[in-house]
PDB file of N, CA and C in Angstrom:
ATOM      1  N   UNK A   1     -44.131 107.291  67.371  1.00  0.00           N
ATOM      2  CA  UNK A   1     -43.250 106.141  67.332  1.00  0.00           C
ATOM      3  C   UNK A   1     -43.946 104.851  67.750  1.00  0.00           C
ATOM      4  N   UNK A   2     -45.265 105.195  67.988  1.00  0.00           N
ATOM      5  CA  UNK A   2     -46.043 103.919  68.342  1.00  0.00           C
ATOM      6  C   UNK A   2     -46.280 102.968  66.962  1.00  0.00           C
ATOM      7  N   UNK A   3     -46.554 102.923  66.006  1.00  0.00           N
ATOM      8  CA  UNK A   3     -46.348 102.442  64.731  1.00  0.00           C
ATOM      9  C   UNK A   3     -45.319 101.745  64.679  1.00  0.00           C
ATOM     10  N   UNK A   4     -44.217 102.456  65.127  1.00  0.00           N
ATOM     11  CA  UNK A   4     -42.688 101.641  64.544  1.00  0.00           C
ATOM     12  C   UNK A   4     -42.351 100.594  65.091  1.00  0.00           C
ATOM     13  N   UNK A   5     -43.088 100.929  66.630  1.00  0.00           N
ATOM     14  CA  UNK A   5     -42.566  99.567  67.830  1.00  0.00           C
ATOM     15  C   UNK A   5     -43.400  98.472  67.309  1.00  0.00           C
ATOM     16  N   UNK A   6     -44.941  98.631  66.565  1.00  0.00           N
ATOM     17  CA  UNK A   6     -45.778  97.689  66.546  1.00  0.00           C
ATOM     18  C   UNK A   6     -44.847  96.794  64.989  1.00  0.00           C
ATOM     19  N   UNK A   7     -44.271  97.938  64.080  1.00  0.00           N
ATOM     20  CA  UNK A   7     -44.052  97.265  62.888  1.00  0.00           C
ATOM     21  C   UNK A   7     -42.531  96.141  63.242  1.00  0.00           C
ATOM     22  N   UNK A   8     -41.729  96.866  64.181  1.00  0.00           N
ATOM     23  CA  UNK A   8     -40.411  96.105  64.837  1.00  0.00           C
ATOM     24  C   UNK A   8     -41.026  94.678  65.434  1.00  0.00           C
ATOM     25  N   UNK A   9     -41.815  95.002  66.345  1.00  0.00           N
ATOM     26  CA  UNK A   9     -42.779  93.741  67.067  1.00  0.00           C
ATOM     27  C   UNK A   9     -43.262  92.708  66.062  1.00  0.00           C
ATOM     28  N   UNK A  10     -43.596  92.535  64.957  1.00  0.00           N
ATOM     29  CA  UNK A  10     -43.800  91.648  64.150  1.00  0.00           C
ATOM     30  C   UNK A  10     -42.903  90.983  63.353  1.00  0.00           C
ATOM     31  N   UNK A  11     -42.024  92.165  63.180  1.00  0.00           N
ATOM     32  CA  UNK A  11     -40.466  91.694  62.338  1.00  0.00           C
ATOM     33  C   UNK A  11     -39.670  90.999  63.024  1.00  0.00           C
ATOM     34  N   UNK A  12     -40.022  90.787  64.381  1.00  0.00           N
ATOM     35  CA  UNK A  12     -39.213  90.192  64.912  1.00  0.00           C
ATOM     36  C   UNK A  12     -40.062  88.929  65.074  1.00  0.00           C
ATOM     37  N   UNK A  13     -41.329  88.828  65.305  1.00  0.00           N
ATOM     38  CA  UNK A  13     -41.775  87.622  65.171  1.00  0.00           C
ATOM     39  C   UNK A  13     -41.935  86.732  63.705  1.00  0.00           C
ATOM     40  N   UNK A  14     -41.451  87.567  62.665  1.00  0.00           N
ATOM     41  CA  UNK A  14     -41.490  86.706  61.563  1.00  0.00           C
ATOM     42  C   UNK A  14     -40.101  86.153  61.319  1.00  0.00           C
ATOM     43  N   UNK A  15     -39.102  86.735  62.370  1.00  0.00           N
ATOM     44  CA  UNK A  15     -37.312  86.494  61.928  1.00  0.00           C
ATOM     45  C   UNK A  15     -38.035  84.842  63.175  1.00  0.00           C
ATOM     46  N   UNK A  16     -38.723  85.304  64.086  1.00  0.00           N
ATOM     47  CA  UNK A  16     -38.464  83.377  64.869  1.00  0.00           C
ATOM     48  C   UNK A  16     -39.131  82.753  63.965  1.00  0.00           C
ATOM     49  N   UNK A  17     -40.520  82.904  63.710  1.00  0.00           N
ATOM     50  CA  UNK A  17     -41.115  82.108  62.773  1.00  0.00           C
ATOM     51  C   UNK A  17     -40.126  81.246  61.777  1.00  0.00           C
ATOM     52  N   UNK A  18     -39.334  82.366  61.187  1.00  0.00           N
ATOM     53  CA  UNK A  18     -38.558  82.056  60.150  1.00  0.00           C
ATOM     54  C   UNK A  18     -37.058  81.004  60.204  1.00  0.00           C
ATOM     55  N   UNK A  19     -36.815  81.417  61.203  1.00  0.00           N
ATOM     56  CA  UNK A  19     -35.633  80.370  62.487  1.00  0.00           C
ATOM     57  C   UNK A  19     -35.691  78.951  62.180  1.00  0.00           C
ATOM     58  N   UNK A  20     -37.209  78.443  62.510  1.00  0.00           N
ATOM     59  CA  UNK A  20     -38.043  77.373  62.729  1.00  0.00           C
ATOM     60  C   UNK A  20     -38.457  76.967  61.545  1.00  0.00           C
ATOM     61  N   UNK A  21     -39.018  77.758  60.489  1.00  0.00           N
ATOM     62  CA  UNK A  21     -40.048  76.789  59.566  1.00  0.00           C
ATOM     63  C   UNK A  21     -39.122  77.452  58.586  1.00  0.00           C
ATOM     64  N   UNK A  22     -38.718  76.182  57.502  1.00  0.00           N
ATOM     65  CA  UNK A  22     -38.199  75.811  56.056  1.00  0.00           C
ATOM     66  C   UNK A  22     -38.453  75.217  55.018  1.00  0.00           C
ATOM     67  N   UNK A  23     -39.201  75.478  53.785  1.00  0.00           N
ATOM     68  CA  UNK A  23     -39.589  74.283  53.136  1.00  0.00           C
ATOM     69  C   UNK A  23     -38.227  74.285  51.814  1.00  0.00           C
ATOM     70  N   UNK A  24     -38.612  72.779  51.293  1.00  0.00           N
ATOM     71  CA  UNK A  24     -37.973  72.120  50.549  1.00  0.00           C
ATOM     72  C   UNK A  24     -39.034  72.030  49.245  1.00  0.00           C
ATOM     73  N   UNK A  25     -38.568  71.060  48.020  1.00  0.00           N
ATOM     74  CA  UNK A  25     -38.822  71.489  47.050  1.00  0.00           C
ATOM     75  C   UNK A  25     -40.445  70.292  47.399  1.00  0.00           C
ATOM     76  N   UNK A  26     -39.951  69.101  47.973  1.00  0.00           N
ATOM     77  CA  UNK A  26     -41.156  68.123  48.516  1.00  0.00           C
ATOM     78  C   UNK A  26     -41.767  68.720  49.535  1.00  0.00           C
ATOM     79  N   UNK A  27     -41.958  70.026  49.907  1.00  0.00           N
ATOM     80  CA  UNK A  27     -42.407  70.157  51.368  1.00  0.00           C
ATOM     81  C   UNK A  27     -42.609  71.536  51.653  1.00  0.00           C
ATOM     82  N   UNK A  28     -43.180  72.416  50.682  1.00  0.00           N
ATOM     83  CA  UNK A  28     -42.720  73.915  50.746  1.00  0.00           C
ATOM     84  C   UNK A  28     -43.652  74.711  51.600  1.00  0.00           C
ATOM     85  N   UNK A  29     -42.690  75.877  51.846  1.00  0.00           N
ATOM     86  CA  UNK A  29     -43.504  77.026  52.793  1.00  0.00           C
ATOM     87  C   UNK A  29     -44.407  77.888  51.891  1.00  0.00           C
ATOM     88  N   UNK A  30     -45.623  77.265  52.587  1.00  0.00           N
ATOM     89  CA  UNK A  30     -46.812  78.555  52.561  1.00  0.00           C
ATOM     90  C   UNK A  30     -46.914  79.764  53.516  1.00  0.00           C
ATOM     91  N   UNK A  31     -46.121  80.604  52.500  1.00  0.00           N
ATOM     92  CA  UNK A  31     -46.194  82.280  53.194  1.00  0.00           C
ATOM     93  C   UNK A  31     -47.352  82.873  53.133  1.00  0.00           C
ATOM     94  N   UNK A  32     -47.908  83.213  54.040  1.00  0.00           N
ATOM     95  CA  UNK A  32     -49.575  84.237  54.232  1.00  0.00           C
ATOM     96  C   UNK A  32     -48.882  85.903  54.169  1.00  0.00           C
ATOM     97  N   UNK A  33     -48.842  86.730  53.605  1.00  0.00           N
ATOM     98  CA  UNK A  33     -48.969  87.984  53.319  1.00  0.00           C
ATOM     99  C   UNK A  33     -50.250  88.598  53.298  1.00  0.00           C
ATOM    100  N   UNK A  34     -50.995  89.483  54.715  1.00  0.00           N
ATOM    101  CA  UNK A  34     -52.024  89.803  54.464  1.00  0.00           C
ATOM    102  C   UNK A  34     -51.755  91.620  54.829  1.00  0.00           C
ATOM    103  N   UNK A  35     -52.662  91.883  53.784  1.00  0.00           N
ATOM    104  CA  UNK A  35     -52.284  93.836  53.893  1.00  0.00           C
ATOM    105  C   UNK A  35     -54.028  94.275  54.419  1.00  0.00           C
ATOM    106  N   UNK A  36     -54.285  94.663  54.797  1.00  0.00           N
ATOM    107  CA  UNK A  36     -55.467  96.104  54.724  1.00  0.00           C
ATOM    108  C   UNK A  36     -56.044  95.543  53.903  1.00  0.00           C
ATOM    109  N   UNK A  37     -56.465  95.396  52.672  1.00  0.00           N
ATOM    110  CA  UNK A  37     -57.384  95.405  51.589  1.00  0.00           C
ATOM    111  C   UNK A  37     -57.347  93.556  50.904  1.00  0.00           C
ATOM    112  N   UNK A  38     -56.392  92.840  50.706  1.00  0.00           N
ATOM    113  CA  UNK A  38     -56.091  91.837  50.080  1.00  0.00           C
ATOM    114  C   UNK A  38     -55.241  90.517  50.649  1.00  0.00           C
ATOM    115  N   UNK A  39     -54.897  89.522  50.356  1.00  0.00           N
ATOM    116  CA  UNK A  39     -54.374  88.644  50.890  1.00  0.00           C
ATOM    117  C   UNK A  39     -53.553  87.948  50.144  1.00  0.00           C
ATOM    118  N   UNK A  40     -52.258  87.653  50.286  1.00  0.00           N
ATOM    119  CA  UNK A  40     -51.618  87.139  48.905  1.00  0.00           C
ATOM    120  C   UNK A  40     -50.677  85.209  50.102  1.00  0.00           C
ATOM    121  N   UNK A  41     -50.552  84.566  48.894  1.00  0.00           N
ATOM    122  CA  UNK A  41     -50.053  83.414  49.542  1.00  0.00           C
ATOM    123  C   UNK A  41     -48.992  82.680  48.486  1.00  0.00           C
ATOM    124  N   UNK A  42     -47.989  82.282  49.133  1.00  0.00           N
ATOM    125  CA  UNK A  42     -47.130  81.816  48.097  1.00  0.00           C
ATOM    126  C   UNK A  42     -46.599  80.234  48.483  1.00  0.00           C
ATOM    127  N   UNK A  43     -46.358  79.586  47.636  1.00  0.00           N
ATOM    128  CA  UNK A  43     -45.210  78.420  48.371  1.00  0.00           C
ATOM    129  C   UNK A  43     -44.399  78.486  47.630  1.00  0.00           C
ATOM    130  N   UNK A  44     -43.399  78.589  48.316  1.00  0.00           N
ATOM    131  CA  UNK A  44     -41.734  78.978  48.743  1.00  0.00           C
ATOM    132  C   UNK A  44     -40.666  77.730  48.726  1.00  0.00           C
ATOM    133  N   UNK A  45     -40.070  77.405  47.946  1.00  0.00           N
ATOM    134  CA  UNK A  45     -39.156  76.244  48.461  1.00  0.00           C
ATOM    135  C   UNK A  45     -37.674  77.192  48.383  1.00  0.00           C
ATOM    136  N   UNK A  46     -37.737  77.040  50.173  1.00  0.00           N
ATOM    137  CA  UNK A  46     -36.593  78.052  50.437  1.00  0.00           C
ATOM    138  C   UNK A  46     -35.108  77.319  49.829  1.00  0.00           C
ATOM    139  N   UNK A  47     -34.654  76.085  49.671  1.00  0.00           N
ATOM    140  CA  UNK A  47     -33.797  75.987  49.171  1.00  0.00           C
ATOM    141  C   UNK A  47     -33.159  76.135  48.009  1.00  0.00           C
ATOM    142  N   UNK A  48     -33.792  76.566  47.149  1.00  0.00           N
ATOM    143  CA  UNK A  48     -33.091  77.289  45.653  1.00  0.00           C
ATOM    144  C   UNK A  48     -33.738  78.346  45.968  1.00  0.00           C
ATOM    145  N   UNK A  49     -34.627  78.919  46.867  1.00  0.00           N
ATOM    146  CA  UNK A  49     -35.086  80.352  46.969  1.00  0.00           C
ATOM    147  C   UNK A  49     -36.060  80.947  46.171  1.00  0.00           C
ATOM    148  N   UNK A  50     -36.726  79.786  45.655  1.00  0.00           N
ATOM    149  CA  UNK A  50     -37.696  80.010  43.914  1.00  0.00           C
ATOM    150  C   UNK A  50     -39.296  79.949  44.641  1.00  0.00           C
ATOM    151  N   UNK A  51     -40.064  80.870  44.463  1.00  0.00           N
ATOM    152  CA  UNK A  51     -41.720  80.732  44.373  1.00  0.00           C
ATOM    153  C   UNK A  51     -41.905  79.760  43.399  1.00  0.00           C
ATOM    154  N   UNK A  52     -42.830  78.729  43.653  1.00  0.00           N
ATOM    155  CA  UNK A  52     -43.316  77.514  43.319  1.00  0.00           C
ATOM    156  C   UNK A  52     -44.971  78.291  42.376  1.00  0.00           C
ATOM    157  N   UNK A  53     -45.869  78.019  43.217  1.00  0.00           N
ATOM    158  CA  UNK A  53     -47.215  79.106  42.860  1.00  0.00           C
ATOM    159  C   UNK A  53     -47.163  80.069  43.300  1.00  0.00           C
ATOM    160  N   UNK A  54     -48.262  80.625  43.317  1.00  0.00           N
ATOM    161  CA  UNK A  54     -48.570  81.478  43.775  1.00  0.00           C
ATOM    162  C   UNK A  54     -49.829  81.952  43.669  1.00  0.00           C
ATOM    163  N   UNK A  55     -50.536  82.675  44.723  1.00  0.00           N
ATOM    164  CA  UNK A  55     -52.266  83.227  44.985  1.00  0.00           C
ATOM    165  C   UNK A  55     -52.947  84.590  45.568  1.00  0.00           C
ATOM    166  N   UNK A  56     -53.486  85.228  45.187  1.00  0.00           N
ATOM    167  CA  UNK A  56     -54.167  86.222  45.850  1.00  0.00           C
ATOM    168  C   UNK A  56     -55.022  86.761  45.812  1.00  0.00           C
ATOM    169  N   UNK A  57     -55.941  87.862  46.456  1.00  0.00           N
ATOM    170  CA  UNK A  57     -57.450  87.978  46.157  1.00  0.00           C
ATOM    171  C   UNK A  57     -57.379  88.940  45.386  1.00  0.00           C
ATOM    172  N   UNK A  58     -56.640  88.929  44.668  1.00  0.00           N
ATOM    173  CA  UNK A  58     -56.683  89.736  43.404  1.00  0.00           C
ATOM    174  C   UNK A  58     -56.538  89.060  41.637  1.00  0.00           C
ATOM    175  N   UNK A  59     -56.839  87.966  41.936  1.00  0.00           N
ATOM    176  CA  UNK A  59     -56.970  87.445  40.857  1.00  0.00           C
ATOM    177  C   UNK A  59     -58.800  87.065  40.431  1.00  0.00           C
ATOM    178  N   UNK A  60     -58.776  87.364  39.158  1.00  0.00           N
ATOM    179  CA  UNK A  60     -60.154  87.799  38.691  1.00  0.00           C
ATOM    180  C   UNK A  60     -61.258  87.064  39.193  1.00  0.00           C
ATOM    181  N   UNK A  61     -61.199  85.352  39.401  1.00  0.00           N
ATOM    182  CA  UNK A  61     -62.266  84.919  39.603  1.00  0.00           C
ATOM    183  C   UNK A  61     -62.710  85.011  41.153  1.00  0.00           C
ATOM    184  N   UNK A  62     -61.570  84.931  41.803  1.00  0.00           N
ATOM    185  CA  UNK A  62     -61.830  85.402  42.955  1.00  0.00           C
ATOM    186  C   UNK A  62     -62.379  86.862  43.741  1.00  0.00           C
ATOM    187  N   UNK A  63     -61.658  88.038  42.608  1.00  0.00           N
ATOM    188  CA  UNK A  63     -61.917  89.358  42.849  1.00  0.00           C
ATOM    189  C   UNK A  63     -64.040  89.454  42.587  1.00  0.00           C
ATOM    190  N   UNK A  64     -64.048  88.611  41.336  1.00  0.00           N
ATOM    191  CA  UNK A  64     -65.292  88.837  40.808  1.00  0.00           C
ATOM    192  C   UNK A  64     -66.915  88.396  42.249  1.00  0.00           C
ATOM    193  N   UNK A  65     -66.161  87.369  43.040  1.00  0.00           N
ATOM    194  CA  UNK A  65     -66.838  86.966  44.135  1.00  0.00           C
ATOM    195  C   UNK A  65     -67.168  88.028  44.870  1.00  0.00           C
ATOM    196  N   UNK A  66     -68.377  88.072  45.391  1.00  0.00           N
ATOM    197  CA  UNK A  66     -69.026  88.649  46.493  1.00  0.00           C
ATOM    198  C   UNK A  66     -68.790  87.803  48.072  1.00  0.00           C
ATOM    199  N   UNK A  67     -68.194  88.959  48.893  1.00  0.00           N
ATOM    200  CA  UNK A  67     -68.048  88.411  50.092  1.00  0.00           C
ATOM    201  C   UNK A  67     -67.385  89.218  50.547  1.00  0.00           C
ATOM    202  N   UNK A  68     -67.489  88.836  52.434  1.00  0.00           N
ATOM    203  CA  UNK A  68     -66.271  89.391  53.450  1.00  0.00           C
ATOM    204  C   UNK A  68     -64.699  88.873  52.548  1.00  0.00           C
ATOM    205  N   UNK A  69     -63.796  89.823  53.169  1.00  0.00           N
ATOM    206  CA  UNK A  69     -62.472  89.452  52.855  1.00  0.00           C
ATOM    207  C   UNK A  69     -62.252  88.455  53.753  1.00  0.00           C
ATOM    208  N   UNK A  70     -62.460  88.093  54.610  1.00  0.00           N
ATOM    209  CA  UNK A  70     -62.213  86.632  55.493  1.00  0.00           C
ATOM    210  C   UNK A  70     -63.084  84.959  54.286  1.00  0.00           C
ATOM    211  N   UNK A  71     -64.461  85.534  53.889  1.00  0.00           N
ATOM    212  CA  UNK A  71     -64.693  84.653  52.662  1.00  0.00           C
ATOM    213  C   UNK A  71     -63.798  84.371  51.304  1.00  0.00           C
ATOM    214  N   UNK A  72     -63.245  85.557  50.888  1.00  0.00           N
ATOM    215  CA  UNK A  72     -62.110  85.281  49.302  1.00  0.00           C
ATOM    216  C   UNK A  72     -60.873  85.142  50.407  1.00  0.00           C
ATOM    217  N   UNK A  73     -60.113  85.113  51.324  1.00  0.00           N
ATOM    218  CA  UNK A  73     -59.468  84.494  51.996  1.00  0.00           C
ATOM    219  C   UNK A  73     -59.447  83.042  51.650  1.00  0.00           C
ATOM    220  N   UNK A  74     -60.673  82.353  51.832  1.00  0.00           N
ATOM    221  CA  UNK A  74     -60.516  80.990  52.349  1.00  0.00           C
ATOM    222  C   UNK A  74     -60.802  80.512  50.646  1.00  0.00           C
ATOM    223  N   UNK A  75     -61.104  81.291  49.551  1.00  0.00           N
ATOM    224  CA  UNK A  75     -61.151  81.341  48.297  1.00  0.00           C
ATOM    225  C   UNK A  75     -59.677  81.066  47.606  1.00  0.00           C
ATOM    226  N   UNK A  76     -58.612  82.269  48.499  1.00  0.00           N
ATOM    227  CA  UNK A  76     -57.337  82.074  48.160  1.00  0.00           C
ATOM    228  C   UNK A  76     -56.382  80.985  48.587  1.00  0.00           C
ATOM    229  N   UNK A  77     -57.014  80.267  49.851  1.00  0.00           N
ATOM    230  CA  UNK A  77     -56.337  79.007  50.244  1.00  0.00           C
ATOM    231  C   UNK A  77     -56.796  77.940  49.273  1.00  0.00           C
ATOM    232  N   UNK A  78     -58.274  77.217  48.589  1.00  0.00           N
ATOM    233  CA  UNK A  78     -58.688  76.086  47.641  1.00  0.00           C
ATOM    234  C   UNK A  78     -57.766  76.938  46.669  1.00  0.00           C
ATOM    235  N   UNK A  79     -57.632  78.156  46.095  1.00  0.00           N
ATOM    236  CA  UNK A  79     -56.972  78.868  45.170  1.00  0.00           C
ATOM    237  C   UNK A  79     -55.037  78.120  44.749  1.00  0.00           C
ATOM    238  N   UNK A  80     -54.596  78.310  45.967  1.00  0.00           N
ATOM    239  CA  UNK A  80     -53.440  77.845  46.061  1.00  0.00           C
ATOM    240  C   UNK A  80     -53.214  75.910  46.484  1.00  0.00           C
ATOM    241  N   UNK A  81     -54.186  75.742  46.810  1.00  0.00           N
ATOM    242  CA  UNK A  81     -54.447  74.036  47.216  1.00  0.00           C
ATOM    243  C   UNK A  81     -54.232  73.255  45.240  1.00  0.00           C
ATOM    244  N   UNK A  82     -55.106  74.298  44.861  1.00  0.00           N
ATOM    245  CA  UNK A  82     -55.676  73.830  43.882  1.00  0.00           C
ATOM    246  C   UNK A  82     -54.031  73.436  42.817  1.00  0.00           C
ATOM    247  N   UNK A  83     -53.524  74.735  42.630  1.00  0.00           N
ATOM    248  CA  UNK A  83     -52.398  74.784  41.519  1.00  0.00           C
ATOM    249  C   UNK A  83     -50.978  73.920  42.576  1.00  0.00           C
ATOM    250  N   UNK A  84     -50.964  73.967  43.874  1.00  0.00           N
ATOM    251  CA  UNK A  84     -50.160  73.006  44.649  1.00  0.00           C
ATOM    252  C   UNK A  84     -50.315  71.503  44.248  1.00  0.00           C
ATOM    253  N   UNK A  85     -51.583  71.170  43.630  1.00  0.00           N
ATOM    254  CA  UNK A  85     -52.241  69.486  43.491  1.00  0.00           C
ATOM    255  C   UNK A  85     -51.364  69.326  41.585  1.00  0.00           C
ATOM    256  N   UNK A  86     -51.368  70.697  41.271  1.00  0.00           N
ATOM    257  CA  UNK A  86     -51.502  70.543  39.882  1.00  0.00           C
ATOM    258  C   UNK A  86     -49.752  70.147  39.608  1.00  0.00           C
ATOM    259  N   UNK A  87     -49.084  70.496  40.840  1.00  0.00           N
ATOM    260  CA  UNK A  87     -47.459  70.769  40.782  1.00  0.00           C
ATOM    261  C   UNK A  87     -46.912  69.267  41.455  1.00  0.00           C
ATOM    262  N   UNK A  88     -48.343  68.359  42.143  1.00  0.00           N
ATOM    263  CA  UNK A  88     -47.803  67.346  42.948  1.00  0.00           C
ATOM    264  C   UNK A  88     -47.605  67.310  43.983  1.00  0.00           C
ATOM    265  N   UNK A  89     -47.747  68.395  44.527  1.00  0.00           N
ATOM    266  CA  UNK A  89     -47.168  68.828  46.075  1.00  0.00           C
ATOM    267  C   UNK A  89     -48.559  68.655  47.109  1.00  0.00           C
ATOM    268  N   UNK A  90     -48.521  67.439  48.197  1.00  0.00           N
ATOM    269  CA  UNK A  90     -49.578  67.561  49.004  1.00  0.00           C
ATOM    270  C   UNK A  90     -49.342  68.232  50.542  1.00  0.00           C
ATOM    271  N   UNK A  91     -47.773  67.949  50.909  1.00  0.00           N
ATOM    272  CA  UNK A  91     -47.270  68.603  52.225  1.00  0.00           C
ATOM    273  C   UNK A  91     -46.863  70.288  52.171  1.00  0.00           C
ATOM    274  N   UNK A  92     -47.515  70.905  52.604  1.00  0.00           N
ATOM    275  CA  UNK A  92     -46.879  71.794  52.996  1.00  0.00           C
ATOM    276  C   UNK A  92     -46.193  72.243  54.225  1.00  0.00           C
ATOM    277  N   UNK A  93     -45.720  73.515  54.901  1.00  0.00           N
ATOM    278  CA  UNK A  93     -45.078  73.739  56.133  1.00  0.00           C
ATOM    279  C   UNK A  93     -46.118  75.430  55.747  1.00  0.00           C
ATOM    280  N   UNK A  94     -46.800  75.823  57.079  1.00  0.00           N
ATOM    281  CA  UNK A  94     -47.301  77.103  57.104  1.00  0.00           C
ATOM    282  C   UNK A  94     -46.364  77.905  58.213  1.00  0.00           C
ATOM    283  N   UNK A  95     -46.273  79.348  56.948  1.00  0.00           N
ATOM    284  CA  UNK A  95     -45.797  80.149  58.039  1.00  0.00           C
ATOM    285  C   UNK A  95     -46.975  81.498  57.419  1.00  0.00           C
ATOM    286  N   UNK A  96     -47.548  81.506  59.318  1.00  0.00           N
ATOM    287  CA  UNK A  96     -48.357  82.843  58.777  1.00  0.00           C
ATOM    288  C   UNK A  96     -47.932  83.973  58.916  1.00  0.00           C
ATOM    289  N   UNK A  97     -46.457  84.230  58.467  1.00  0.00           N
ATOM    290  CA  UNK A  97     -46.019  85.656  58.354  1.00  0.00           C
ATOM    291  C   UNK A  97     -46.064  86.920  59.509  1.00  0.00           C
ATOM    292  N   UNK A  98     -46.198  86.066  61.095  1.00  0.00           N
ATOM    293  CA  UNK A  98     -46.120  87.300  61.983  1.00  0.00           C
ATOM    294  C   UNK A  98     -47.455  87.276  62.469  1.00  0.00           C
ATOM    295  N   UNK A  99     -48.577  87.232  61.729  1.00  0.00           N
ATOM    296  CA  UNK A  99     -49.750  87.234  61.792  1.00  0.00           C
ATOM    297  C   UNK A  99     -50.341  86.308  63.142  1.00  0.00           C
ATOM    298  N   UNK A 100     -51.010  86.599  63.530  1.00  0.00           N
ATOM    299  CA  UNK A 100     -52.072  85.634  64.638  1.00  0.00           C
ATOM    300  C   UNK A 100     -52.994  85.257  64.124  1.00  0.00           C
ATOM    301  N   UNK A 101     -52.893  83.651  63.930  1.00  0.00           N
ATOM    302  CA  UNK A 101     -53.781  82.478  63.706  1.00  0.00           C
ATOM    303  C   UNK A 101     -54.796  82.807  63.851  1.00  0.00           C
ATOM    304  N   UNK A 102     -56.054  83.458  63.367  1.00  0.00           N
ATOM    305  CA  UNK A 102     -57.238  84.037  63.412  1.00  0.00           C
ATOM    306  C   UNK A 102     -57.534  84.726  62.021  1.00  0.00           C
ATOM    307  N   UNK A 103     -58.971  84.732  62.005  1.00  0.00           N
ATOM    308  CA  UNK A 103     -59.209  85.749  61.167  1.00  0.00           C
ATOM    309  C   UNK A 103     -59.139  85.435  59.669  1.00  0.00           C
ATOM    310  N   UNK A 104     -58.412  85.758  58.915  1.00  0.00           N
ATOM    311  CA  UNK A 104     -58.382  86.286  57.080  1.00  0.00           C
ATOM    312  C   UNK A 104     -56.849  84.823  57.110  1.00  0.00           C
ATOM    313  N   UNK A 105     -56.330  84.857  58.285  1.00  0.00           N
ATOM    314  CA  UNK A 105     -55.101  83.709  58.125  1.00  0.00           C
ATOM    315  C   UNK A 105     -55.507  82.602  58.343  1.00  0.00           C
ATOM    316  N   UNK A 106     -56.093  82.332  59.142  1.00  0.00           N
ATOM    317  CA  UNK A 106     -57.040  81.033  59.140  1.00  0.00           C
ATOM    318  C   UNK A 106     -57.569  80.417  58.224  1.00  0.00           C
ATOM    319  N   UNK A 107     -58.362  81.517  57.665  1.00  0.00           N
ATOM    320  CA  UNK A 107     -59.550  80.971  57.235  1.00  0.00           C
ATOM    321  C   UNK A 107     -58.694  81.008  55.448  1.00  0.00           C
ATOM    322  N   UNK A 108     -57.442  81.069  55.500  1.00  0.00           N
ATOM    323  CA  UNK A 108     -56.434  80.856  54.183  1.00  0.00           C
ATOM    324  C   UNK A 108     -56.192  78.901  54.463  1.00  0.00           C
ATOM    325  N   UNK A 109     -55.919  79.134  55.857  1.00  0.00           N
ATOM    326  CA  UNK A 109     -55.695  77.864  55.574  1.00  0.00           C
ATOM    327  C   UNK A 109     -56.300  76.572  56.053  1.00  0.00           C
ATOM    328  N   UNK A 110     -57.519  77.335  56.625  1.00  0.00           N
ATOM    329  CA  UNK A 110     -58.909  76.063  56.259  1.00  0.00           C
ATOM    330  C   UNK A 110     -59.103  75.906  54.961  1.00  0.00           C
ATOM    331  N   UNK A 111     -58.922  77.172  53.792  1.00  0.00           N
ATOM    332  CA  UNK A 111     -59.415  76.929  52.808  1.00  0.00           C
ATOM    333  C   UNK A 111     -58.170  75.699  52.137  1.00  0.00           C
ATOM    334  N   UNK A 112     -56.912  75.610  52.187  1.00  0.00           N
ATOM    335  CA  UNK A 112     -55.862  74.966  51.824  1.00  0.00           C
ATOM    336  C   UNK A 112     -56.176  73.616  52.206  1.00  0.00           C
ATOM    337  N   UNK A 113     -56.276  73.207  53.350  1.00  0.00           N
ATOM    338  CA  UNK A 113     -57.057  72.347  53.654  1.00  0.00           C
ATOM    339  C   UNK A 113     -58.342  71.369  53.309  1.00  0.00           C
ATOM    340  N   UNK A 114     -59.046  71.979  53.080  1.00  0.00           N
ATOM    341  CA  UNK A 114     -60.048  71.440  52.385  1.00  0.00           C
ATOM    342  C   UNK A 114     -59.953  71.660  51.006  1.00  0.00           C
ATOM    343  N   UNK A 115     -58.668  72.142  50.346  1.00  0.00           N
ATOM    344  CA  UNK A 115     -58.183  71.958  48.815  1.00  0.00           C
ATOM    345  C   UNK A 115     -57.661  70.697  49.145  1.00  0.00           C
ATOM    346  N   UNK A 116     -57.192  70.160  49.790  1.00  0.00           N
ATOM    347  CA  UNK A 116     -56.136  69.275  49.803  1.00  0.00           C
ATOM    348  C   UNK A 116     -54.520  68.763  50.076  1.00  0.00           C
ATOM    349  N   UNK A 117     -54.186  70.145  50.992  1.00  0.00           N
ATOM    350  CA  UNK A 117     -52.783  70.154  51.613  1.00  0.00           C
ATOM    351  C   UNK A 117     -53.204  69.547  52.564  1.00  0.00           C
ATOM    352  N   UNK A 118     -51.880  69.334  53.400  1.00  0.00           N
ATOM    353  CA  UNK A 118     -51.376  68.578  54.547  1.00  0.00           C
ATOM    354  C   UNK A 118     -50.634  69.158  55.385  1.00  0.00           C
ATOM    355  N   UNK A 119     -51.166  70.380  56.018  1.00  0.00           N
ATOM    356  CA  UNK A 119     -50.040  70.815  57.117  1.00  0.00           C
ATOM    357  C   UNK A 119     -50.138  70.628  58.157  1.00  0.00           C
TER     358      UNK A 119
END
């Protein structure tokens, strides 16, 4: 049952996360989804409830890269910067999904960053 408390323990930190951060259609949430193997990122404009883009290290040019998964990480943040610029959108709101600011989440949104968001 040690598993379950750790998976409850995060679910509950993504329900405060979630409390707190909202984006709009000028202002949307970048969700970090990171699993074991891959990293996926979306912006979210929670008020009609619609995915805007969307990114992950599973898309070919990125998959085709050589590197740590913390490197196509920061691949998938210019990744999502990139098609965010193409939609108009320079503000975002980050929510890293539960996750601790470190690591493969970070380095998503240094890469966003130096695409050209604003969070």
């Amino acid at each position: 049952m040690r598993t379950n408390a750790k998976t409850t323990r995060r679910q509950n930190i993504r329900y405060r996360i979630r409390a707190k951060v909202a984006g709009t259609a000028q202002k949307p949430r970048l969700s970090v989804f990171r699993s074991n193997t891959d990293i996926y990122v979306q912006l979210i404009d929670d008020d009609k409830a619609v995915t805007l883009a969307a990114a992950s290290s599973k898309e070919k040019d990125i998959k085709a890269q050589a590197g740590t998964k913390s490197e196509k990480s920061k691949l998938v943040g210019q990744s999502i910067a990139r098609k965010a610029k193409e939609l108009g959108i320079e503000n975002v709101v980050f929510d890293r999904g539960g996750n601790l600011y470190h690591g493969r989440v970070k380095a998503v949104a240094d890469g966003a960053r130096e695409g050209g968001l604003i969070f």
